[in-house]
N, C-alpha and C. Protein backbone atom coordinates (compact mmCIF):
# COMPACT_ATOMS: atom_id res chain seq x y z
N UNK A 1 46.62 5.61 -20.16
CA UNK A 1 45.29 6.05 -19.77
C UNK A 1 45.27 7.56 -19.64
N UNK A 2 43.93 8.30 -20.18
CA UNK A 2 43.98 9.24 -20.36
C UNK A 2 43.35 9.42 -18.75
N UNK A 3 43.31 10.93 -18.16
CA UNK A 3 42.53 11.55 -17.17
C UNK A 3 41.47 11.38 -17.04
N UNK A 4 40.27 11.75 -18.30
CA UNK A 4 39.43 11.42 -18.58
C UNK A 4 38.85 9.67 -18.53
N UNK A 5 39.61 8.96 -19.08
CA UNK A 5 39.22 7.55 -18.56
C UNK A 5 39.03 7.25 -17.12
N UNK A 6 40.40 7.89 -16.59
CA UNK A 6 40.50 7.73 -15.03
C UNK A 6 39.52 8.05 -14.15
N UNK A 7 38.93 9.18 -14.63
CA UNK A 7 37.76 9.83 -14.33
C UNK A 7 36.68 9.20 -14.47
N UNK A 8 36.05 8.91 -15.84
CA UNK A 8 35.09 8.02 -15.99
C UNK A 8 35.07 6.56 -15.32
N UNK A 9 36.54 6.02 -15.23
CA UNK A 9 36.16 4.64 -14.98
C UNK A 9 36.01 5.00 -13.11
N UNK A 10 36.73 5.68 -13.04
CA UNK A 10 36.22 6.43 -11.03
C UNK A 10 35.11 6.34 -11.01
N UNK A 11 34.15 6.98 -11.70
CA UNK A 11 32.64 7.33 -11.56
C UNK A 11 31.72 6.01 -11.38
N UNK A 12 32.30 5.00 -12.87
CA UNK A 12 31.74 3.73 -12.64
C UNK A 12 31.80 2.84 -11.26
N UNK A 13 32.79 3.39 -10.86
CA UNK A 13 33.14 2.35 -9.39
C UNK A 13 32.03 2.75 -8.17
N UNK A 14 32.45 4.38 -8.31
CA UNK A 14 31.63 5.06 -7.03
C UNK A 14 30.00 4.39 -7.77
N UNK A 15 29.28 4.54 -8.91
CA UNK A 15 28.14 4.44 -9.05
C UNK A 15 27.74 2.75 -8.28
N UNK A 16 28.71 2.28 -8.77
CA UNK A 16 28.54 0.27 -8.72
C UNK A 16 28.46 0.15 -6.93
N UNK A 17 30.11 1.17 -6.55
CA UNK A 17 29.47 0.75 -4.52
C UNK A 17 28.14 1.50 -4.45
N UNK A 18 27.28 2.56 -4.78
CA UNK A 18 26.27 2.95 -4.61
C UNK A 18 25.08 2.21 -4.36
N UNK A 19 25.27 1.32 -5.88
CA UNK A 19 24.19 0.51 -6.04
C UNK A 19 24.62 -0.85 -4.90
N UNK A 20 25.76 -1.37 -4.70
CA UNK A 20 25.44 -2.02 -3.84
C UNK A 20 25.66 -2.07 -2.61
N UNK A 21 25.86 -0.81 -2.08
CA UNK A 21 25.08 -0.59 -0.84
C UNK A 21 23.23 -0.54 -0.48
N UNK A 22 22.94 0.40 -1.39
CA UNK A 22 21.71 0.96 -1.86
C UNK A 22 21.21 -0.52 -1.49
N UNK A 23 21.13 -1.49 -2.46
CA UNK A 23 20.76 -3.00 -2.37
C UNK A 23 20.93 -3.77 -1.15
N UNK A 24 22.23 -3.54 -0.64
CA UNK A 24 22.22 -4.29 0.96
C UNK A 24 21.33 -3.83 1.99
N UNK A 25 21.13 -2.27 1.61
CA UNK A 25 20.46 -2.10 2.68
C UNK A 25 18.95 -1.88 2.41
N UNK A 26 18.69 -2.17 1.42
CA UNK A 26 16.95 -2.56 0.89
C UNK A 26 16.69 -4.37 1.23
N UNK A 27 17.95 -5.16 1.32
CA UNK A 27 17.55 -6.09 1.76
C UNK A 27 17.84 -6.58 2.82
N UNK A 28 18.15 -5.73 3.78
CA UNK A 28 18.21 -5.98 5.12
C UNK A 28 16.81 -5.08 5.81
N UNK A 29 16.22 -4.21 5.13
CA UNK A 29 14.95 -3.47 5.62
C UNK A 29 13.64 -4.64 5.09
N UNK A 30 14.08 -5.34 4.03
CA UNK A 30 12.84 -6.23 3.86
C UNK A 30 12.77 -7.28 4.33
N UNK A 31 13.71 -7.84 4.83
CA UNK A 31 14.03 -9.01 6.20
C UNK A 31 13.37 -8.69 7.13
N UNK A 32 14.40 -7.60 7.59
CA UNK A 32 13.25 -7.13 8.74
C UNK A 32 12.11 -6.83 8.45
N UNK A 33 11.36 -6.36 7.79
CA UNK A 33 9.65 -6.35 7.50
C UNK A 33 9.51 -7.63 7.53
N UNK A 34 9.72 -8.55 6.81
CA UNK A 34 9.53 -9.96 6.48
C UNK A 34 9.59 -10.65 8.55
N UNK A 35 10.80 -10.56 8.84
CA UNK A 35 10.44 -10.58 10.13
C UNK A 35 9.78 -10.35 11.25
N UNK A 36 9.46 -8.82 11.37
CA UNK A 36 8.31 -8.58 11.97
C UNK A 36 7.08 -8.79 11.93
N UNK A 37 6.69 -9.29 10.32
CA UNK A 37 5.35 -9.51 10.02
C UNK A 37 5.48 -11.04 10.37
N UNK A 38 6.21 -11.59 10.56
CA UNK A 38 6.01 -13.40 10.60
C UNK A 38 5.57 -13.52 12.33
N UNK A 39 5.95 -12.41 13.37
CA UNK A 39 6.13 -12.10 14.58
C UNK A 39 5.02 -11.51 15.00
N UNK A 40 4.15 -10.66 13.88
CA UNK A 40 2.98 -9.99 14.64
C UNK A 40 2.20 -11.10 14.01
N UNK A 41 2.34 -11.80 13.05
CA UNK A 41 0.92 -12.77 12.74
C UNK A 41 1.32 -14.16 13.90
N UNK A 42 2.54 -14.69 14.37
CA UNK A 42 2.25 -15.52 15.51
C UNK A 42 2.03 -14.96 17.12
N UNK A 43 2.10 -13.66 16.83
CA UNK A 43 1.49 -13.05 18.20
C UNK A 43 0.20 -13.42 18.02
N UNK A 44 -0.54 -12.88 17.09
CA UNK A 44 -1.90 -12.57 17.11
C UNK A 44 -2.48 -13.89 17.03
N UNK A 45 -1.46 -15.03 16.21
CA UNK A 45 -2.61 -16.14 16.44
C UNK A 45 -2.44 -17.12 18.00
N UNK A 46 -1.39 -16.35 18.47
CA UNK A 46 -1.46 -16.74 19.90
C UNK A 46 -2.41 -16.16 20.58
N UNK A 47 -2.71 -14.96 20.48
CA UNK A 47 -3.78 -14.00 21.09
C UNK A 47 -5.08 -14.57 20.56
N UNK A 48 -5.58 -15.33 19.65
CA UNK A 48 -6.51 -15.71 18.60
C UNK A 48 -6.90 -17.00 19.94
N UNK A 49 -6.00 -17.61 20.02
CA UNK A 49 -6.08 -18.89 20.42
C UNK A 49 -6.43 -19.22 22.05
N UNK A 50 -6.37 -18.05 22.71
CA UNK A 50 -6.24 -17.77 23.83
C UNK A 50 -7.68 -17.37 24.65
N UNK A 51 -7.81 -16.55 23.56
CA UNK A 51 -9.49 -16.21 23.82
C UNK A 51 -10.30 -16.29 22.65
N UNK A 52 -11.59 -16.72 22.31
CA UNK A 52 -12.61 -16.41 21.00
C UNK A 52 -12.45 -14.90 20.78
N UNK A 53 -12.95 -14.74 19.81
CA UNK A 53 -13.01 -13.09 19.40
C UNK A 53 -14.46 -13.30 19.60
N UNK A 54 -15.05 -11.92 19.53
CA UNK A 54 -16.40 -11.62 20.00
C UNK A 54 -17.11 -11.57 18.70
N UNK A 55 -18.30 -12.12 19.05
CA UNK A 55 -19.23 -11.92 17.38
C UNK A 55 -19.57 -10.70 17.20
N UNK A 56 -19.21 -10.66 15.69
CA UNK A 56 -19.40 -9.64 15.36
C UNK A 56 -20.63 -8.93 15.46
N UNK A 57 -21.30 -7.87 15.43
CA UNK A 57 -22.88 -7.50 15.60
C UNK A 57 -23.15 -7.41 14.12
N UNK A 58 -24.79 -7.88 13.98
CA UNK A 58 -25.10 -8.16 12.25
C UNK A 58 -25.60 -7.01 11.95
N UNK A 59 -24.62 -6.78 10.82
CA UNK A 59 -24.52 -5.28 9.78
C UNK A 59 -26.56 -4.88 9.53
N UNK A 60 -26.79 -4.06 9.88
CA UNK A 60 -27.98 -3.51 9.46
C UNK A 60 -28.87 -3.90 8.46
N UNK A 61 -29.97 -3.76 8.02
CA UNK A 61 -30.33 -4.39 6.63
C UNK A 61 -30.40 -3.25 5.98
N UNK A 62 -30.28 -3.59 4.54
CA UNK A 62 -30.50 -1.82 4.39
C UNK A 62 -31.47 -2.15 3.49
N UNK A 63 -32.80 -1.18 3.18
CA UNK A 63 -33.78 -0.89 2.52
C UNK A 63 -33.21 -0.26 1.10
N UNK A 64 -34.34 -0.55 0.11
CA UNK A 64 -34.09 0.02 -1.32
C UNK A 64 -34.30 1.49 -1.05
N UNK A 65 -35.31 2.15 -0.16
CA UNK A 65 -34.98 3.40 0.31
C UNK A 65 -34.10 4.24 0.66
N UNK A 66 -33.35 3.08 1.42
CA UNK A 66 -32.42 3.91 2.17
C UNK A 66 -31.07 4.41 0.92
N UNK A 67 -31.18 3.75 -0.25
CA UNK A 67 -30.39 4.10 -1.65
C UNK A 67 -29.44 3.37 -1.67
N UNK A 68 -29.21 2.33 -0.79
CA UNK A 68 -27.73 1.20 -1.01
C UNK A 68 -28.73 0.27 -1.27
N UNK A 69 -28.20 -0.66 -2.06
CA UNK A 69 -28.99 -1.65 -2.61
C UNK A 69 -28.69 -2.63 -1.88
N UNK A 70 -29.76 -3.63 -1.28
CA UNK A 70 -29.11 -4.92 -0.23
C UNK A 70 -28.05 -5.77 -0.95
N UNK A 71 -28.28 -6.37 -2.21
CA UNK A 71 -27.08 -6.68 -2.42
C UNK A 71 -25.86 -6.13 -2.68
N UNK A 72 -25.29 -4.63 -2.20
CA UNK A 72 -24.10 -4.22 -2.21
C UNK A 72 -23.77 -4.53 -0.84
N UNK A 73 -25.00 -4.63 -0.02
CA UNK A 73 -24.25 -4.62 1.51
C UNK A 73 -23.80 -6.00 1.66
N UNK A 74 -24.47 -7.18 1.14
CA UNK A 74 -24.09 -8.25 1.13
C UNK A 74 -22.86 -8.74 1.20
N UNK A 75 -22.68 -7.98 0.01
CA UNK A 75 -21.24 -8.52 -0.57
C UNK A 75 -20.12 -7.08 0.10
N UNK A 76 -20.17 -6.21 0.83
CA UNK A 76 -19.41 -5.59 1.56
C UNK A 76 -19.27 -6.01 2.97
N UNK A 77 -20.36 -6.94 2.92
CA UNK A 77 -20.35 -7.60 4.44
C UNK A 77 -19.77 -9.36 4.50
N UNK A 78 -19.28 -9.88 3.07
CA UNK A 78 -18.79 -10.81 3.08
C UNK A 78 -17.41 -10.09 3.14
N UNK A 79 -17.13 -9.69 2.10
CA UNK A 79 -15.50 -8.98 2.12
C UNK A 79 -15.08 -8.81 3.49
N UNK A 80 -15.81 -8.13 4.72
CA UNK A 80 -14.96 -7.78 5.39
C UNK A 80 -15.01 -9.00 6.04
N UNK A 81 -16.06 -9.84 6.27
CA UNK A 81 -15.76 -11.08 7.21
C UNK A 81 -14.64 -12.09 6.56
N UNK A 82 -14.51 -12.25 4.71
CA UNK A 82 -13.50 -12.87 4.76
C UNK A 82 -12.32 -12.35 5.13
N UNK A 83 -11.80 -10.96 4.94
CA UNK A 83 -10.56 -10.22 5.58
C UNK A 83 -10.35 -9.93 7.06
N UNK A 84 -11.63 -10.41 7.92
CA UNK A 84 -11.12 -10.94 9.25
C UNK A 84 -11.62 -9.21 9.78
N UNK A 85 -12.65 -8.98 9.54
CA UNK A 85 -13.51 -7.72 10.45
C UNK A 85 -12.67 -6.34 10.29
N UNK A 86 -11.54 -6.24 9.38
CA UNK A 86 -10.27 -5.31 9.28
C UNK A 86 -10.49 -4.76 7.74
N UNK A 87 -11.25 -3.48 7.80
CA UNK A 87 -11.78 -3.05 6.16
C UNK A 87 -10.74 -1.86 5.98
N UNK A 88 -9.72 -1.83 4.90
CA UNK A 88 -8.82 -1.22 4.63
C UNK A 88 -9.04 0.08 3.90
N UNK A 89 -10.16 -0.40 3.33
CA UNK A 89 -10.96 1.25 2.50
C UNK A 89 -11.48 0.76 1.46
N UNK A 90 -12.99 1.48 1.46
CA UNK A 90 -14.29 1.30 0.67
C UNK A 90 -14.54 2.85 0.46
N UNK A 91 -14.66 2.65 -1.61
CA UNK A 91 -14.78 3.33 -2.00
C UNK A 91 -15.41 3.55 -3.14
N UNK A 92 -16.11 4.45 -3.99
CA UNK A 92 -16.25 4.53 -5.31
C UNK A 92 -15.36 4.15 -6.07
N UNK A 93 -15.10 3.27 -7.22
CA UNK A 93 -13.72 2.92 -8.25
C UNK A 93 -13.33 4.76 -9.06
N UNK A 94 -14.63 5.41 -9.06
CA UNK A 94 -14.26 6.52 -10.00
C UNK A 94 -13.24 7.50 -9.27
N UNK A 95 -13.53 7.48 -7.45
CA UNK A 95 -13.27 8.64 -6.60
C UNK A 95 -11.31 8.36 -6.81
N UNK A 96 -11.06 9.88 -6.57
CA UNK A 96 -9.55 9.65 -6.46
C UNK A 96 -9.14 10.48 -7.86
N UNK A 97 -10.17 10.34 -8.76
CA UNK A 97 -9.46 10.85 -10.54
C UNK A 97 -9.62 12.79 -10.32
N UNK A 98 -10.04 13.14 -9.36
CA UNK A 98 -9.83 14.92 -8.97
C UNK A 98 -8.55 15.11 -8.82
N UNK A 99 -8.19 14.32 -8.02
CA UNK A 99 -7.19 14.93 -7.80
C UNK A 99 -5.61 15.01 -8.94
N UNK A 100 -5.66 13.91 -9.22
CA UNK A 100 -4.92 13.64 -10.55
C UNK A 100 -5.50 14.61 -11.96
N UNK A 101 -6.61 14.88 -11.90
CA UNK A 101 -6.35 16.12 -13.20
C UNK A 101 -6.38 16.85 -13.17
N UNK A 102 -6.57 17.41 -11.51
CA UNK A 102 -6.02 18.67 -11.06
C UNK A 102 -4.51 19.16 -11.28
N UNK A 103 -3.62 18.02 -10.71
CA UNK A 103 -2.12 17.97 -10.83
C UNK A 103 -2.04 17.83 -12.03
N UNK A 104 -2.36 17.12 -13.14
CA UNK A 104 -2.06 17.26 -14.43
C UNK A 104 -2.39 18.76 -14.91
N UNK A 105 -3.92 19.77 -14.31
CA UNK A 105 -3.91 20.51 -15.13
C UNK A 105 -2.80 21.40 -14.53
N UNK A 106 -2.14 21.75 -13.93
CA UNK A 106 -1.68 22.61 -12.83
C UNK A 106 -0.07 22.43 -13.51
N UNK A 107 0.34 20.96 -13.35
CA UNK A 107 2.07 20.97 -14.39
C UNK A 107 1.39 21.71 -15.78
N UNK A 108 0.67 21.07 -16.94
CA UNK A 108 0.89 21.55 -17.42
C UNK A 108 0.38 22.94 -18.16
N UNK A 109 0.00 23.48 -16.81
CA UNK A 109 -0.46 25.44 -17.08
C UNK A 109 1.07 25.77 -16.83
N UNK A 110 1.29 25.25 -15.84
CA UNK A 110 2.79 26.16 -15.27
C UNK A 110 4.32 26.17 -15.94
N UNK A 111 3.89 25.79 -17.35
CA UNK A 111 5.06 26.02 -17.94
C UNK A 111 5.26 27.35 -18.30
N UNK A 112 5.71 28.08 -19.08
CA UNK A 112 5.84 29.58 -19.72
C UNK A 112 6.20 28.80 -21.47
N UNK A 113 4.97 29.58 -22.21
CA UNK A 113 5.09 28.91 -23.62
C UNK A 113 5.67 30.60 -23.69
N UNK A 114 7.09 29.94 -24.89
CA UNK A 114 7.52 30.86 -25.67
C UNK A 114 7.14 31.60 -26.96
């Protein structure tokens, strides 16, 4: 065996414990997530069970004036009652694309053309 093998096949070893450490300990962090979430949803449906939750107050009506159309509120007011009164974010589908072709234009100005 040359040095060079010795070397290379070293590298393979250190890379292989890398990866499986790397792996043990990605699946001991998703256990635990997996655990805690099994722990806050039988808290809460203990807390659920203990007392009613309060009715909700009925979402506003909204007028063709007012520029939301009643049937968008409809159906933003089913969504959140089927997801349990907990709205994660409502938005335009278009909003969000600024910022991404900003960063696109910005990498690629900042090269230096030769």
């Amino acid at each position: 065996m040359t040095f060079e093998t010795l070397k290379f096949a070293f590298g393979v070893v250190a890379a292989l414990f890398v990866l499986w450490f790397a792996l043990s300990r990605l699946g001991r962090f998703l256990s635990w997530v997996e655990r805690s979430e099994i722990a806050r949803q039988q808290a809460e449906a203990e807390r659920g069970n203990k007392a009613a939750p309060p009715a909700a107050a009925p979402a506003p009506v909204a007028r063709e004036t007012d520029g939301i159309p009643a049937h968008h509120v409809v159906v933003i007011a089913a969504a959140v009652a089927a997801y349990g009164y907990r709205v994660v974010h409502i938005a335009d589908a278009g909003a969000g694309h600024a910022w991404a072709a900003e960063g696109r234009w910005r990498h690629q100005t900042s090269h230096h053309t030769h």
